[in-house]
PDB file of N, CA and C in Angstrom:
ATOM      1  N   UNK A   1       0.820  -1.186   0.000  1.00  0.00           N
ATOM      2  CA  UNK A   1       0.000   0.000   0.000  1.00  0.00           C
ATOM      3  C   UNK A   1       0.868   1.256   0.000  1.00  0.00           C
ATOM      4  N   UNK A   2       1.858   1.316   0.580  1.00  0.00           N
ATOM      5  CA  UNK A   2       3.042   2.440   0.624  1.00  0.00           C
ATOM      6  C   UNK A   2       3.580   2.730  -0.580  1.00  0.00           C
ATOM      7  N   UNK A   3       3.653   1.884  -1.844  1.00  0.00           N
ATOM      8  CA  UNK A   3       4.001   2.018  -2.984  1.00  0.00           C
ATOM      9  C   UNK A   3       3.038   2.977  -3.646  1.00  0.00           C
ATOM     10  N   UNK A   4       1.719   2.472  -3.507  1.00  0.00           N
ATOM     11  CA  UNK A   4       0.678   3.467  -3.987  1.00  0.00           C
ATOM     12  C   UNK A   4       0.584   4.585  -3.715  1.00  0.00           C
ATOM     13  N   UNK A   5       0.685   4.723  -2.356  1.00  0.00           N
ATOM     14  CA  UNK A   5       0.206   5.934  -2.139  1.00  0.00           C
ATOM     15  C   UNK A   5       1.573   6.923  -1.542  1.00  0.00           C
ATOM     16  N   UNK A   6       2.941   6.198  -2.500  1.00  0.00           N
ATOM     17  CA  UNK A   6       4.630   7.039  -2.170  1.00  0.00           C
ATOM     18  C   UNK A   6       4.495   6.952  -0.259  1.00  0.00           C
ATOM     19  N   UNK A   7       3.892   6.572   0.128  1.00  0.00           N
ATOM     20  CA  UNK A   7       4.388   6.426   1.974  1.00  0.00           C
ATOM     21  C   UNK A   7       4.015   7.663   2.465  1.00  0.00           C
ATOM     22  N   UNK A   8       2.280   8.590   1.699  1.00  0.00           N
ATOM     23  CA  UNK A   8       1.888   9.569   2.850  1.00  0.00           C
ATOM     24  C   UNK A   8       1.370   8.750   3.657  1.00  0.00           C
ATOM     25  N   UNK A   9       1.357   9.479   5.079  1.00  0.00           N
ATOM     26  CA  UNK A   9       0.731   8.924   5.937  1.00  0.00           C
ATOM     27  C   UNK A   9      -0.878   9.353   6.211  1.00  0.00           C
ATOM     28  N   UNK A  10      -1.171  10.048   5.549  1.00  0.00           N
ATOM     29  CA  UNK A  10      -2.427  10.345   5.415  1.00  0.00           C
ATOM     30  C   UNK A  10      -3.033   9.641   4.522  1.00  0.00           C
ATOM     31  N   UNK A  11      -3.108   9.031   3.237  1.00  0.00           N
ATOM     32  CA  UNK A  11      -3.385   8.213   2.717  1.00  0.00           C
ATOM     33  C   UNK A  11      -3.562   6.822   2.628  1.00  0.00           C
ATOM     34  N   UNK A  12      -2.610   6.168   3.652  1.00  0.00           N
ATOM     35  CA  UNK A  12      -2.525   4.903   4.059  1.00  0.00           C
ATOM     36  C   UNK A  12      -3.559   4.724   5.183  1.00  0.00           C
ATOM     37  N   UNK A  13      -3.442   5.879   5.988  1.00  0.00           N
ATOM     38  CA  UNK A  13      -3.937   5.515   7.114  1.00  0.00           C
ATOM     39  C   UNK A  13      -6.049   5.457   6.879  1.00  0.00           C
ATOM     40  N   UNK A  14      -6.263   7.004   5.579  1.00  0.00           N
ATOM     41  CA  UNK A  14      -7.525   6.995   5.585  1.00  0.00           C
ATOM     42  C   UNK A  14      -8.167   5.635   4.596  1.00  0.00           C
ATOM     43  N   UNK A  15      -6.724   4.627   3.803  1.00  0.00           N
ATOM     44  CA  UNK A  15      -7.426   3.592   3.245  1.00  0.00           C
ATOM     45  C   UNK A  15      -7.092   2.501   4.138  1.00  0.00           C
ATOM     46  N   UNK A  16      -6.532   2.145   5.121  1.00  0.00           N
ATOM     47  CA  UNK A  16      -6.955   1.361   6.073  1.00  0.00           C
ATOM     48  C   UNK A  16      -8.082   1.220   6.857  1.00  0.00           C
ATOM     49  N   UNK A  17      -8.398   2.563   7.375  1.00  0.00           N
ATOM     50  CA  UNK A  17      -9.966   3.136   8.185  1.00  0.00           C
ATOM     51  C   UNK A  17     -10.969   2.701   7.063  1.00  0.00           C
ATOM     52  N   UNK A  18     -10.717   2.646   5.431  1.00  0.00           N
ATOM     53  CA  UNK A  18     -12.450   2.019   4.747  1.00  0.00           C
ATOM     54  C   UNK A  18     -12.158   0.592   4.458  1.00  0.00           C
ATOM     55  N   UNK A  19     -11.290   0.006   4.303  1.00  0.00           N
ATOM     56  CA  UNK A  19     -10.797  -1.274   4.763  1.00  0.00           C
ATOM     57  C   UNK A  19     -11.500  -2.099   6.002  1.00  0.00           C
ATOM     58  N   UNK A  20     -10.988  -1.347   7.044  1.00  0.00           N
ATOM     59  CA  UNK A  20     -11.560  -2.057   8.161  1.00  0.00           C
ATOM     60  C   UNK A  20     -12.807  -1.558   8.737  1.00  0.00           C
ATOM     61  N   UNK A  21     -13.458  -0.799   7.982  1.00  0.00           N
ATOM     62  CA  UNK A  21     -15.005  -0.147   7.985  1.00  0.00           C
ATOM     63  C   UNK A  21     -15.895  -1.264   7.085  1.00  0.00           C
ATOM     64  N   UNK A  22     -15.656  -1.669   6.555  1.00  0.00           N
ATOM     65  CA  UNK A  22     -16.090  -2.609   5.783  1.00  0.00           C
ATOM     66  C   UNK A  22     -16.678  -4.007   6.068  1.00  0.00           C
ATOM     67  N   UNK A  23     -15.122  -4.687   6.907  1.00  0.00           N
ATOM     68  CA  UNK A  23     -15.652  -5.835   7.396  1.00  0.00           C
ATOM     69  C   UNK A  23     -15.791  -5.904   8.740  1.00  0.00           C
ATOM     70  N   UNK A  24     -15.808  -4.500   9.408  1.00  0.00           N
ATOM     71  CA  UNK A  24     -16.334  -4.269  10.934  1.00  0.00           C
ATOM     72  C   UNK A  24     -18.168  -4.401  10.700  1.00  0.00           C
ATOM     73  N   UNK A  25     -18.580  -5.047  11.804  1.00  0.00           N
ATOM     74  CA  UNK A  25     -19.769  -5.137  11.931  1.00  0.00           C
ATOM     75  C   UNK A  25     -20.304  -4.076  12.814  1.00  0.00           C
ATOM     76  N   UNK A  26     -21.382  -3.526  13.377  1.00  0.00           N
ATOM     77  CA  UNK A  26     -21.769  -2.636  14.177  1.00  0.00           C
ATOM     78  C   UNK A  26     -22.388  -3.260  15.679  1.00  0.00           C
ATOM     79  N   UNK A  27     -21.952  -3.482  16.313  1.00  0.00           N
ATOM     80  CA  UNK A  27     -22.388  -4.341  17.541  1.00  0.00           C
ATOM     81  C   UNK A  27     -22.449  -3.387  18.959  1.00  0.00           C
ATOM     82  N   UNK A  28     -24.471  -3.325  18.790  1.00  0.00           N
ATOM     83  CA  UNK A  28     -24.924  -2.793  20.261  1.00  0.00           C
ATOM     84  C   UNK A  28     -24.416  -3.558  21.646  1.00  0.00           C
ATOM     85  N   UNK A  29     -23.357  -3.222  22.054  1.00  0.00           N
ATOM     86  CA  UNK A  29     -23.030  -3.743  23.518  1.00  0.00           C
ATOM     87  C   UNK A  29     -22.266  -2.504  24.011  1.00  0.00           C
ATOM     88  N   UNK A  30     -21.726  -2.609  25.131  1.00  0.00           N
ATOM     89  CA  UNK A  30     -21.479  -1.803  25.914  1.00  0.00           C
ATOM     90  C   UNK A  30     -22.899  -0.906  26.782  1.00  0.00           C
ATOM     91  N   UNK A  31     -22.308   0.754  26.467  1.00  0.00           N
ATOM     92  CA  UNK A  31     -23.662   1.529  26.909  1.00  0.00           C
ATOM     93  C   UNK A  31     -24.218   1.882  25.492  1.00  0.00           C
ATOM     94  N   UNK A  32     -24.069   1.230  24.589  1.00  0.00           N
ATOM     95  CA  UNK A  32     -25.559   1.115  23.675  1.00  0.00           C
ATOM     96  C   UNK A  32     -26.412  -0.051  23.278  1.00  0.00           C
ATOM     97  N   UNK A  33     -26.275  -1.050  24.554  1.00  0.00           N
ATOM     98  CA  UNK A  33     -27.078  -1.863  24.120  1.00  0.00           C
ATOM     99  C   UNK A  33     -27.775  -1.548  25.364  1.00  0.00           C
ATOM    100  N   UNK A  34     -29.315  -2.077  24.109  1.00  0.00           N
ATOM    101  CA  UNK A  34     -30.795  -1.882  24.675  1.00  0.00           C
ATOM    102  C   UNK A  34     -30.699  -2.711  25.856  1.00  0.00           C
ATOM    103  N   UNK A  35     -31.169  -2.216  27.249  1.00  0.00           N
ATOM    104  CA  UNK A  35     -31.470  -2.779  28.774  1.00  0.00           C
ATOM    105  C   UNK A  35     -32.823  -2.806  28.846  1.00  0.00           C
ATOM    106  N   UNK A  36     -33.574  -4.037  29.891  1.00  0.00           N
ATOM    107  CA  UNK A  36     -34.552  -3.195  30.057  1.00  0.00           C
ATOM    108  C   UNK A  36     -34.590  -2.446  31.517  1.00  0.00           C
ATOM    109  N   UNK A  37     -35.833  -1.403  31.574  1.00  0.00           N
ATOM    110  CA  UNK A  37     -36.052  -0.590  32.269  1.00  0.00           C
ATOM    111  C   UNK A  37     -37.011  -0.821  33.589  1.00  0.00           C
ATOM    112  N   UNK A  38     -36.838   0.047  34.567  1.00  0.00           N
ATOM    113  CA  UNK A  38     -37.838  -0.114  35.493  1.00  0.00           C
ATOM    114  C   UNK A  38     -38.967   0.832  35.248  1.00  0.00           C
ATOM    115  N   UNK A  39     -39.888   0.239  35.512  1.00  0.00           N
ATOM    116  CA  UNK A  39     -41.102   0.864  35.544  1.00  0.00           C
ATOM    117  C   UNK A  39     -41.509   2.581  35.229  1.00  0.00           C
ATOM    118  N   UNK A  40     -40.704   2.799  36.419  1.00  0.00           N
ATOM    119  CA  UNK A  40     -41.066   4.654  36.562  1.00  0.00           C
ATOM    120  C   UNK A  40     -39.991   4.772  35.393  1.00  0.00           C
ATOM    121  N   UNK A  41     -38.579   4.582  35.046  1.00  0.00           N
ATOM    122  CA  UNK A  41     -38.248   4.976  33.485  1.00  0.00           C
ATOM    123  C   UNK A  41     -39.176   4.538  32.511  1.00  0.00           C
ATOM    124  N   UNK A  42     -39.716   3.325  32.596  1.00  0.00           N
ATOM    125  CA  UNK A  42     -40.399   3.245  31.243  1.00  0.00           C
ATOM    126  C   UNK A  42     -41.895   3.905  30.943  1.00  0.00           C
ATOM    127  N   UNK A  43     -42.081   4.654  31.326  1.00  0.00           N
ATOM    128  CA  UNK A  43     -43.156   5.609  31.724  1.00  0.00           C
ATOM    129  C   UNK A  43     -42.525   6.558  31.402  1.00  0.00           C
ATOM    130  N   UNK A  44     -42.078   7.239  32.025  1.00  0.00           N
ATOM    131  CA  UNK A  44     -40.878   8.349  30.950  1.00  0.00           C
ATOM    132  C   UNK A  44     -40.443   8.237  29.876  1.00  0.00           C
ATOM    133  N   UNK A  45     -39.380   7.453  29.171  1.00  0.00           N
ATOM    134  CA  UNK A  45     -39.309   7.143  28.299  1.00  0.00           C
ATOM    135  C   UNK A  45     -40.088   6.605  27.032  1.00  0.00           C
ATOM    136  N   UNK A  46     -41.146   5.620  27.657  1.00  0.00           N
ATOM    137  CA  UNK A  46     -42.146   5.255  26.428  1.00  0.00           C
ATOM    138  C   UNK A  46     -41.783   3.887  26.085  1.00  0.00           C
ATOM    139  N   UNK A  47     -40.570   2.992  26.585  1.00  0.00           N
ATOM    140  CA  UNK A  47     -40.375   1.500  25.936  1.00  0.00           C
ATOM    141  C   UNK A  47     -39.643   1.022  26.931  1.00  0.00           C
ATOM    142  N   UNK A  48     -39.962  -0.106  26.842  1.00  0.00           N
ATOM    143  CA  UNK A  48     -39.264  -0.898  27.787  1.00  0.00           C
ATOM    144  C   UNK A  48     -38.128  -1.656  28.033  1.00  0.00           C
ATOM    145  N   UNK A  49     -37.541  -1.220  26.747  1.00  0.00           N
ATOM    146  CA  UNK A  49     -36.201  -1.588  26.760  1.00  0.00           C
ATOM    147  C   UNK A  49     -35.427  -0.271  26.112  1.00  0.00           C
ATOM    148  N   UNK A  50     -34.644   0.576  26.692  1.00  0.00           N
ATOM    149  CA  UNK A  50     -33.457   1.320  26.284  1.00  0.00           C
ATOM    150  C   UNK A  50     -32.040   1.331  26.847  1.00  0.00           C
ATOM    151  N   UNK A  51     -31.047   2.176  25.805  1.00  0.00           N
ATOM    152  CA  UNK A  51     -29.857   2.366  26.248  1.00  0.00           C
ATOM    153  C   UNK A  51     -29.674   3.594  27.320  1.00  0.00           C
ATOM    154  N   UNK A  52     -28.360   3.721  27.731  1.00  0.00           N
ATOM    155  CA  UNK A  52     -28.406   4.603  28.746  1.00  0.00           C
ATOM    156  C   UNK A  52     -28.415   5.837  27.540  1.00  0.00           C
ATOM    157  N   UNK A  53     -27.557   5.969  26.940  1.00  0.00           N
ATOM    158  CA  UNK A  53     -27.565   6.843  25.736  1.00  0.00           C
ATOM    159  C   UNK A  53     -29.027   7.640  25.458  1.00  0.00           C
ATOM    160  N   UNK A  54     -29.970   6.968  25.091  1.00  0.00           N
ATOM    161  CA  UNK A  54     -31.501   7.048  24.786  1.00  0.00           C
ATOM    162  C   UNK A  54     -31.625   7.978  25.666  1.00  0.00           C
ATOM    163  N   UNK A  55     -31.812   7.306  26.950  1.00  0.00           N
ATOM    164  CA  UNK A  55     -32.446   7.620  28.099  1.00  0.00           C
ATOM    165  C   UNK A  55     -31.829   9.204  28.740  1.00  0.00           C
ATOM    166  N   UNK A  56     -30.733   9.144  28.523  1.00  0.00           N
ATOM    167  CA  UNK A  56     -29.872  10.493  28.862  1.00  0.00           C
ATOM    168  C   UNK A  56     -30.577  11.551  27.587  1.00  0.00           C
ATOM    169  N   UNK A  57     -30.519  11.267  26.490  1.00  0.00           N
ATOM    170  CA  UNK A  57     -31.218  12.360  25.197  1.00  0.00           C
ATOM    171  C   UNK A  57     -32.389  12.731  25.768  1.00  0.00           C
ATOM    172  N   UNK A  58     -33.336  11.460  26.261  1.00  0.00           N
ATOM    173  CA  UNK A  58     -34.915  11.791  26.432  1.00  0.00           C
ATOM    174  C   UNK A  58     -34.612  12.568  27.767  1.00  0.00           C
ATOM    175  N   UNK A  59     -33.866  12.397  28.389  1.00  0.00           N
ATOM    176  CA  UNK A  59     -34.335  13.486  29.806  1.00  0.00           C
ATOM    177  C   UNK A  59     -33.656  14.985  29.608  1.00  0.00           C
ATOM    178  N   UNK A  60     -32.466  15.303  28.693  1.00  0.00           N
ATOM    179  CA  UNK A  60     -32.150  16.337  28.468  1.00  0.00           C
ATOM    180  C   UNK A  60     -33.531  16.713  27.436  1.00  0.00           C
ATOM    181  N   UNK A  61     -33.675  16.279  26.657  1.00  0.00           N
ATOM    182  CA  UNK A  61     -34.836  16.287  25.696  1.00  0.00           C
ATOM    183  C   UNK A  61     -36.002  17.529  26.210  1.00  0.00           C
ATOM    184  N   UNK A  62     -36.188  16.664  27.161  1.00  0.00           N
ATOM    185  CA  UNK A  62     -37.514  17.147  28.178  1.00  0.00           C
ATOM    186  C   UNK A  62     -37.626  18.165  29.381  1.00  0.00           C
ATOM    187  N   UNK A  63     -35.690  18.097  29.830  1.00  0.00           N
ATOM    188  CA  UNK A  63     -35.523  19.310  30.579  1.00  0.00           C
ATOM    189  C   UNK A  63     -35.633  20.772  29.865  1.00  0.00           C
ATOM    190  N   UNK A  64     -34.895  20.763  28.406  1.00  0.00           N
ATOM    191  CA  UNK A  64     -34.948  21.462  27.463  1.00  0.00           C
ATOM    192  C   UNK A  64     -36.137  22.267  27.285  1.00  0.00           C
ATOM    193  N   UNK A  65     -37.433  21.236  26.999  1.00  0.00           N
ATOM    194  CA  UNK A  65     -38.463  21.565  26.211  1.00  0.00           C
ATOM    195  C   UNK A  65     -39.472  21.843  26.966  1.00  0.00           C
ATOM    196  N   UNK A  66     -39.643  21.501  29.127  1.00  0.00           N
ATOM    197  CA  UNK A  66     -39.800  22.087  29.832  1.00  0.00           C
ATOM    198  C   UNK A  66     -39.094  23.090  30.620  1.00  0.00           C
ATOM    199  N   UNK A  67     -37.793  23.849  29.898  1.00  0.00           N
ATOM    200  CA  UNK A  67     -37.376  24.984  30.526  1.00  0.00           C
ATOM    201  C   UNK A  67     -36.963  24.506  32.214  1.00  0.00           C
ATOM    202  N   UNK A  68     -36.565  23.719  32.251  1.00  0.00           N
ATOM    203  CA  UNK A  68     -36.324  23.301  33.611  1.00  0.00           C
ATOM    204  C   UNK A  68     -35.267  22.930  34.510  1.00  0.00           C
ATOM    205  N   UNK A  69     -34.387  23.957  33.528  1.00  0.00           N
ATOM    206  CA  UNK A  69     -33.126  24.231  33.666  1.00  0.00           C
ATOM    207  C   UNK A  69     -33.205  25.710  34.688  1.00  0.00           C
ATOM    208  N   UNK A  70     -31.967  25.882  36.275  1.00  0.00           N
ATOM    209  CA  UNK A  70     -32.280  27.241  36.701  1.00  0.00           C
ATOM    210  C   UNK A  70     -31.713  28.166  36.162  1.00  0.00           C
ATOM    211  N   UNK A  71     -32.460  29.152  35.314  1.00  0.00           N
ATOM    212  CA  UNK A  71     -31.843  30.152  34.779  1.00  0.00           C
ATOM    213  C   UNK A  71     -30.415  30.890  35.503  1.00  0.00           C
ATOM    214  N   UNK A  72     -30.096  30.859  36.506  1.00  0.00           N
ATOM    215  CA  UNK A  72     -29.052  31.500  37.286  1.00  0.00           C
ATOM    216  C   UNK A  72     -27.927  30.464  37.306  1.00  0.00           C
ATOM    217  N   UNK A  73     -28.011  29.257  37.412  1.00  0.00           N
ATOM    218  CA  UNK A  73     -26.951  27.780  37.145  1.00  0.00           C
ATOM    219  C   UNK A  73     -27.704  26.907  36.444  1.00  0.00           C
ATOM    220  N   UNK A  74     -27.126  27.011  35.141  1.00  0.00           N
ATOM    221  CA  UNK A  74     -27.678  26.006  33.931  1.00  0.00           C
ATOM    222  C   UNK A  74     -27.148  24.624  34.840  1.00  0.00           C
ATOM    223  N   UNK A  75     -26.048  24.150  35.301  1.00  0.00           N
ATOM    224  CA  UNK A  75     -26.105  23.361  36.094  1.00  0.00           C
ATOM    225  C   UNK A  75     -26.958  22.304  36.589  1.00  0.00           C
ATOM    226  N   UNK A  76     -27.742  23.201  36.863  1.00  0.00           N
ATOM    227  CA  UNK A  76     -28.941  22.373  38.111  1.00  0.00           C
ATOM    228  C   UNK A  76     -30.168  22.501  37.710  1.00  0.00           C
ATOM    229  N   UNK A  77     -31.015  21.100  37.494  1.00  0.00           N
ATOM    230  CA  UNK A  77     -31.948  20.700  36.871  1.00  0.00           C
ATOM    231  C   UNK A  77     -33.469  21.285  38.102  1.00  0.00           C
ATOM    232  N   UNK A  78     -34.267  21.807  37.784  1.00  0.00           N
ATOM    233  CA  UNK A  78     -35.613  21.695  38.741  1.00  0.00           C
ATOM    234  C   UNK A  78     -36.791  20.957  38.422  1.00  0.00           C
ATOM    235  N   UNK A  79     -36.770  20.087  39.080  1.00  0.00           N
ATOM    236  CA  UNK A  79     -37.489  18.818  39.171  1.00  0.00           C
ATOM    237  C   UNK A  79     -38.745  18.994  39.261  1.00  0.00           C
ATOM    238  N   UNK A  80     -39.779  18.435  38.032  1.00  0.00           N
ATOM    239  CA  UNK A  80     -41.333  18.302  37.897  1.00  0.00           C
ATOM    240  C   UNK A  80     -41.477  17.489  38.717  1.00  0.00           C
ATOM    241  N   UNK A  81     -43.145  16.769  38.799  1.00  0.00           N
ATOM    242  CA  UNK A  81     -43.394  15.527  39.326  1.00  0.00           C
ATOM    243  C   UNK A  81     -42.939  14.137  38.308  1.00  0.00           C
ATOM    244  N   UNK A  82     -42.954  14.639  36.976  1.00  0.00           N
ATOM    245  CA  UNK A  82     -42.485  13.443  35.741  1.00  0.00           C
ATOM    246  C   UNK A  82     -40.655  13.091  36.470  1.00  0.00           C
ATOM    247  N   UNK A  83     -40.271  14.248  36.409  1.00  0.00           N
ATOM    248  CA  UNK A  83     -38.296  13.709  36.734  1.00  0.00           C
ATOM    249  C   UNK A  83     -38.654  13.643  38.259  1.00  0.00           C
ATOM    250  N   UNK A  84     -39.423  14.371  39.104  1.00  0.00           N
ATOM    251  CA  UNK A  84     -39.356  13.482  40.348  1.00  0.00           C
ATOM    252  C   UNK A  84     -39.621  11.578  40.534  1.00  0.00           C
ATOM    253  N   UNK A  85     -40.298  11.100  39.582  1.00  0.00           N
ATOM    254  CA  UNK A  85     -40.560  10.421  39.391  1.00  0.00           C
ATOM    255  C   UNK A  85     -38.870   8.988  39.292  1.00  0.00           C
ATOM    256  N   UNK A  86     -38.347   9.599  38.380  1.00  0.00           N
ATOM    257  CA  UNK A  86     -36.896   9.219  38.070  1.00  0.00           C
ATOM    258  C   UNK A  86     -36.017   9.255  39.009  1.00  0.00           C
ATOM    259  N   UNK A  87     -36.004  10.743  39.650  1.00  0.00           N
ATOM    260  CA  UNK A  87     -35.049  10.776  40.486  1.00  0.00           C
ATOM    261  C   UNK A  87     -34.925  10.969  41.575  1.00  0.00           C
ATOM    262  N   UNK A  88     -36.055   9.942  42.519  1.00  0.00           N
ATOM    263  CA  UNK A  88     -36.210   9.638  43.787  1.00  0.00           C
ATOM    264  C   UNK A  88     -36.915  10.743  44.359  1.00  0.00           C
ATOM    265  N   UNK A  89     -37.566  11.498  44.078  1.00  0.00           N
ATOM    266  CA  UNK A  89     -38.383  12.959  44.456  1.00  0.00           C
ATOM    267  C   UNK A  89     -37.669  13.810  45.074  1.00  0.00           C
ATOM    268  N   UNK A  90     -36.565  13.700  44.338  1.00  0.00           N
ATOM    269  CA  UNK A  90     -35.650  15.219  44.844  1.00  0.00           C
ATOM    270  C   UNK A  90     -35.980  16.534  43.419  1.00  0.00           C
ATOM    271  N   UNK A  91     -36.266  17.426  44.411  1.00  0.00           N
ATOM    272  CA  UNK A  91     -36.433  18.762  43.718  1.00  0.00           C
ATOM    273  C   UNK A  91     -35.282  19.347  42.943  1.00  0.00           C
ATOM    274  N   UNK A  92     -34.453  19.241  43.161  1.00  0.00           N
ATOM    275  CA  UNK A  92     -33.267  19.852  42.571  1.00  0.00           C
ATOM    276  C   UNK A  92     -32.020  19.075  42.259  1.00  0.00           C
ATOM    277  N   UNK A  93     -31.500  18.702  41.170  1.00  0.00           N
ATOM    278  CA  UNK A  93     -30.786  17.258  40.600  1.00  0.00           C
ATOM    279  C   UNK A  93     -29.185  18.576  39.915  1.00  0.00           C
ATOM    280  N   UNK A  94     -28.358  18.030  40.144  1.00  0.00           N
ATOM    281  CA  UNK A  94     -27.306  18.990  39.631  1.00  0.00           C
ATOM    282  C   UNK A  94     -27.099  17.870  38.048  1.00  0.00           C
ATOM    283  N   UNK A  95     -26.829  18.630  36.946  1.00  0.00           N
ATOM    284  CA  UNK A  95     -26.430  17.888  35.775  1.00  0.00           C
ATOM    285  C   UNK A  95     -25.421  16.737  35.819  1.00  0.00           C
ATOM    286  N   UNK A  96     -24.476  16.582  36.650  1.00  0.00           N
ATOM    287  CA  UNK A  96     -23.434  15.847  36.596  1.00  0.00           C
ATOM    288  C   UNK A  96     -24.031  14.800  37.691  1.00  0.00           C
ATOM    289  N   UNK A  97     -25.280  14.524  38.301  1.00  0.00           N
ATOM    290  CA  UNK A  97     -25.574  13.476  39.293  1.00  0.00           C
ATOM    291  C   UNK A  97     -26.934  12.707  38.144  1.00  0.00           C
ATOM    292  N   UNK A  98     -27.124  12.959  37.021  1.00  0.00           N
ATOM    293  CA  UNK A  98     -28.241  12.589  36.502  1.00  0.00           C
ATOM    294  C   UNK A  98     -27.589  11.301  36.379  1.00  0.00           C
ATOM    295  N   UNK A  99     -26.632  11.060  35.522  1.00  0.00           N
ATOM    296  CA  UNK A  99     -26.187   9.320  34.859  1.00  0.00           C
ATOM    297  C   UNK A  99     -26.278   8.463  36.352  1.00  0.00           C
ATOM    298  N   UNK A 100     -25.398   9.106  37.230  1.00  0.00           N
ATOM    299  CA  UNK A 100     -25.693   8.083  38.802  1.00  0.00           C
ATOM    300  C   UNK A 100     -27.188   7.996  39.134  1.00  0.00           C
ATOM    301  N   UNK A 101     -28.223   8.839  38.990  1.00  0.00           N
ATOM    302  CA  UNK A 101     -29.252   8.535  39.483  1.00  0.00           C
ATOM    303  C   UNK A 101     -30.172   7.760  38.408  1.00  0.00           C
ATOM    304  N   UNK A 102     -29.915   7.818  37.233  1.00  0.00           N
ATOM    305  CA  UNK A 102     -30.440   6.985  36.236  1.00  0.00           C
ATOM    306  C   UNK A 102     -30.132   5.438  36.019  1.00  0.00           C
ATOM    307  N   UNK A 103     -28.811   4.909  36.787  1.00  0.00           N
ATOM    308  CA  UNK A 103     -28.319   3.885  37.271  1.00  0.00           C
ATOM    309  C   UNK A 103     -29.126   2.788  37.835  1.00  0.00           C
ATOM    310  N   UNK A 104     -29.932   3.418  38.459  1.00  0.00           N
ATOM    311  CA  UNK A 104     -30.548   2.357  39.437  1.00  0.00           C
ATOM    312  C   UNK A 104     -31.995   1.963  38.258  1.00  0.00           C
ATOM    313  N   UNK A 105     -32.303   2.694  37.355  1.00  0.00           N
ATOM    314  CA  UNK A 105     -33.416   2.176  36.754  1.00  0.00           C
ATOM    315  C   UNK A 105     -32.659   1.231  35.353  1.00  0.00           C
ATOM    316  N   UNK A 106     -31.720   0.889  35.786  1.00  0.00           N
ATOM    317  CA  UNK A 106     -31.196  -0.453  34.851  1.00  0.00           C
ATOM    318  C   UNK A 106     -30.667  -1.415  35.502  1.00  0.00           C
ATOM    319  N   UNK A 107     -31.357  -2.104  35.743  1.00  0.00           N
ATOM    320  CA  UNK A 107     -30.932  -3.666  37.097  1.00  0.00           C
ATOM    321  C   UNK A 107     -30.237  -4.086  35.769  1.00  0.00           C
ATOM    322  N   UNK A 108     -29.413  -4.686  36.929  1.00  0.00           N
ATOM    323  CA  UNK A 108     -27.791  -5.576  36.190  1.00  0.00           C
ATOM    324  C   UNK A 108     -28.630  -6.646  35.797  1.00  0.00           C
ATOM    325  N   UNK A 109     -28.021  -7.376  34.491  1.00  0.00           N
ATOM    326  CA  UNK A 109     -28.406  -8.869  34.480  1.00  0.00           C
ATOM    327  C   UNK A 109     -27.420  -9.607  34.965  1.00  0.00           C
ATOM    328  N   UNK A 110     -27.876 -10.863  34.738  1.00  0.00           N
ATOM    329  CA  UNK A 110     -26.643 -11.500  35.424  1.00  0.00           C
ATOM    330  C   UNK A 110     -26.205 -12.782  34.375  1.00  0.00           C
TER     331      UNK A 110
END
């Protein structure tokens, strides 16, 4: 391949990346494979099986589109009865505690 392309390294490297794009498959595991949910998420969400991924979009989604962000610290989320629902009925959720409190509505399998 270095012959072809005189040994840039930009060229080798972007026809290796469609090379191995090719016979890479796309495999949901990690945090994008579909879990299922507990109850009070799937009521929020709408299905009963999602990723954490999903589930993080749909609640920014909804903080967004209910303004429920505090204007003075974008930070810190203010909690309806729908995200009280999620997040143990605390009124006030700081952005960086949402993924830990969304945790518990995905029981481990085993």
């Amino acid at each position: 391949m270095s012959r072809v392309f005189g040994g840039c390294r930009v060229l080798t490297a972007a026809a290796k990346a469609e090379a191995a794009g090719e016979t890479a498959k796309k495999v949901n595991s990690g945090l994008l494979k579909r879990l299922p949910v507990s109850p009070a998420m799937k009521k929020f969400v709408g299905a009963s099986e999602t990723s954490r991924p999903e589930a993080m979009k749909k609640i920014w989604d909804y903080v967004k589109l209910n303004q429920l962000q505090n204007p003075a610290d974008k930070r810190e989320i203010r909690c309806d009865d729908k995200l009280k629902s999620i997040f143990d009925g605390r009124d006030k959720v700081g952005m960086f505690e949402v993924s830990r409190l969304i945790s518990s509505h995905f029981p481990k399998s085993k």
